[in-house]
C-alpha atoms as a PDB file:
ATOM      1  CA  UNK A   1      94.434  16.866  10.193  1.00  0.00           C
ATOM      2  CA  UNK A   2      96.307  14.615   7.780  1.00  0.00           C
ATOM      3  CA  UNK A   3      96.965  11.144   8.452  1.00  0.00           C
ATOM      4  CA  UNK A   4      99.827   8.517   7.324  1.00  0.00           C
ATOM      5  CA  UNK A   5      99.108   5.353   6.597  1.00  0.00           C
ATOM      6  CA  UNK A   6     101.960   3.727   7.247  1.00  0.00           C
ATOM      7  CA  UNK A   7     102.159  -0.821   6.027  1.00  0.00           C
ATOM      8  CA  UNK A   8     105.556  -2.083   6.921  1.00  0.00           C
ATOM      9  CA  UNK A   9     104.483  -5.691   4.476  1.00  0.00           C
ATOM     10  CA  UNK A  10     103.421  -3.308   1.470  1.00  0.00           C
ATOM     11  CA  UNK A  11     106.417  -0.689   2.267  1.00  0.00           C
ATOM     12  CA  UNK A  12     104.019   2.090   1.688  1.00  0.00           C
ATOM     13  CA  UNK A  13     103.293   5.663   3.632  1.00  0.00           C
ATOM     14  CA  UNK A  14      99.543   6.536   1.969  1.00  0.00           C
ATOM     15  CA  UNK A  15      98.688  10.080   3.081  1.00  0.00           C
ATOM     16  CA  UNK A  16      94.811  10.680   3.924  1.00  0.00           C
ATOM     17  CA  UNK A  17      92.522  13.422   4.920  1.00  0.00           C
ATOM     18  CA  UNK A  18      91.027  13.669   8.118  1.00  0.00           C
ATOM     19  CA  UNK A  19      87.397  13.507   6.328  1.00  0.00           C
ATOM     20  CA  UNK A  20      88.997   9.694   3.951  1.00  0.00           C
ATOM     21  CA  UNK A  21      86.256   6.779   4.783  1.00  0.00           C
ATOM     22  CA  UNK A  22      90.294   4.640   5.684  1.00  0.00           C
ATOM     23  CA  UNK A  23      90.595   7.337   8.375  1.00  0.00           C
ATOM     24  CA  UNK A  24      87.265   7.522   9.496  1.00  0.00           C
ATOM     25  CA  UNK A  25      87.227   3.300  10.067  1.00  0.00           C
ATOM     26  CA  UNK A  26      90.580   2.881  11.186  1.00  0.00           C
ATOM     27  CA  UNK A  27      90.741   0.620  13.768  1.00  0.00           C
ATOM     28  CA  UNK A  28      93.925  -0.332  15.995  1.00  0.00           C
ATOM     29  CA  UNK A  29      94.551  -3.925  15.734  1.00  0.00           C
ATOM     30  CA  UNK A  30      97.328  -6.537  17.236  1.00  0.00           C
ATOM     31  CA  UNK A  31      99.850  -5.331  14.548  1.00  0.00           C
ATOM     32  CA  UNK A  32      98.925  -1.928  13.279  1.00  0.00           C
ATOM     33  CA  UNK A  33      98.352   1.002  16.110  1.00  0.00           C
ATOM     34  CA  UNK A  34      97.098   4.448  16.077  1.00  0.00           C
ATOM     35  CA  UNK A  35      99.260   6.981  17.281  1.00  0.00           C
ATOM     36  CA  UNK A  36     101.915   4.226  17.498  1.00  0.00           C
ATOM     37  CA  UNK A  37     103.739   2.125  14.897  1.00  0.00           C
ATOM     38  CA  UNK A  38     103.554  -1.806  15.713  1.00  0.00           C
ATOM     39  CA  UNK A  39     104.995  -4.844  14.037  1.00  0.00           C
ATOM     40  CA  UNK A  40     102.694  -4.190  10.520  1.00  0.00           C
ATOM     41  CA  UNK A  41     102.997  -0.377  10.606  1.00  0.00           C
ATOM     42  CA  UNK A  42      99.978   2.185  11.937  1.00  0.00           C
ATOM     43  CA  UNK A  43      98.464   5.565  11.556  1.00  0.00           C
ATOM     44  CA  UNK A  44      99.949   8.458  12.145  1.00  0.00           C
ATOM     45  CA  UNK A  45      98.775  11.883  12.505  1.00  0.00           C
ATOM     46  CA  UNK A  46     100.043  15.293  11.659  1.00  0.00           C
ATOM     47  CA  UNK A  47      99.242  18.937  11.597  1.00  0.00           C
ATOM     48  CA  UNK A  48     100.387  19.403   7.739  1.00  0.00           C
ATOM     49  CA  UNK A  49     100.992  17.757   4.775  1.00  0.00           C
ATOM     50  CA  UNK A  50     104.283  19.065   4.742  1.00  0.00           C
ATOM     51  CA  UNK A  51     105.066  17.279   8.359  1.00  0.00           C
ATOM     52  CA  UNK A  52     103.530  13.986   6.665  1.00  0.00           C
ATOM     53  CA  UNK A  53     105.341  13.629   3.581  1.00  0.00           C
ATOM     54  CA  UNK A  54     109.048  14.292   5.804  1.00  0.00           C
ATOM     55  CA  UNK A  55     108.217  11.940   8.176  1.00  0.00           C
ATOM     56  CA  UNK A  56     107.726   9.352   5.355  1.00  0.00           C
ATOM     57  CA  UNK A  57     110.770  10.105   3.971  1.00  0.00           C
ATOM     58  CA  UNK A  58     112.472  10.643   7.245  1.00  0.00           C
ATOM     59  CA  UNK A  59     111.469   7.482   9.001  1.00  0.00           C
ATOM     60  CA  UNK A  60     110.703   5.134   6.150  1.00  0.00           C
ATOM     61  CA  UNK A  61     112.970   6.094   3.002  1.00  0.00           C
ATOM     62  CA  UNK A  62     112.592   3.646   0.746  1.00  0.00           C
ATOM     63  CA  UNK A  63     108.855   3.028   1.300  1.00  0.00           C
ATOM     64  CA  UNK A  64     106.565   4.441  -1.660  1.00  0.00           C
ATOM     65  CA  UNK A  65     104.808   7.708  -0.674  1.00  0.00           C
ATOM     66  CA  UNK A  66     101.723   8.553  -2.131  1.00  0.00           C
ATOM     67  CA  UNK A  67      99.051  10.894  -1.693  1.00  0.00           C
ATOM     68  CA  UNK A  68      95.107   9.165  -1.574  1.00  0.00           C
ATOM     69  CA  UNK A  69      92.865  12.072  -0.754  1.00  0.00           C
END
């Protein structure tokens, strides 16, 4: 599993690993969701890297992408 990371106030998509120590403490908080995006941005999952790096660029096209782990 490969999770997106994405912060609306930074304008950055971070890709993770399932096994990252940001993916294993994520929490869902009052403006960042899991599964969902809220008013700060969320996490995000997907099946690929692939399907991570065109949603970024899909959804959030002038955010920086980069790849953490």
């Amino acid at each position: 599993m490969i999770w997106v990371n994405v912060d609306k106030p930074l304008r950055t998509c971070t890709i993770h690993s399932s096994n990252c120590i940001f993916v294993i403490r994520k929490q869902e908080t009052k403006y960042k969701g899991i599964n969902k995006i809220k008013r700060d941005g969320g996490w995000i999952p997907f099946e690929s890297l692939e399907e991570a790096y065109k949603f970024c660029e899909e959804k959030f096209p002038n955010y920086k992408v980069r790849r953490h782990c």
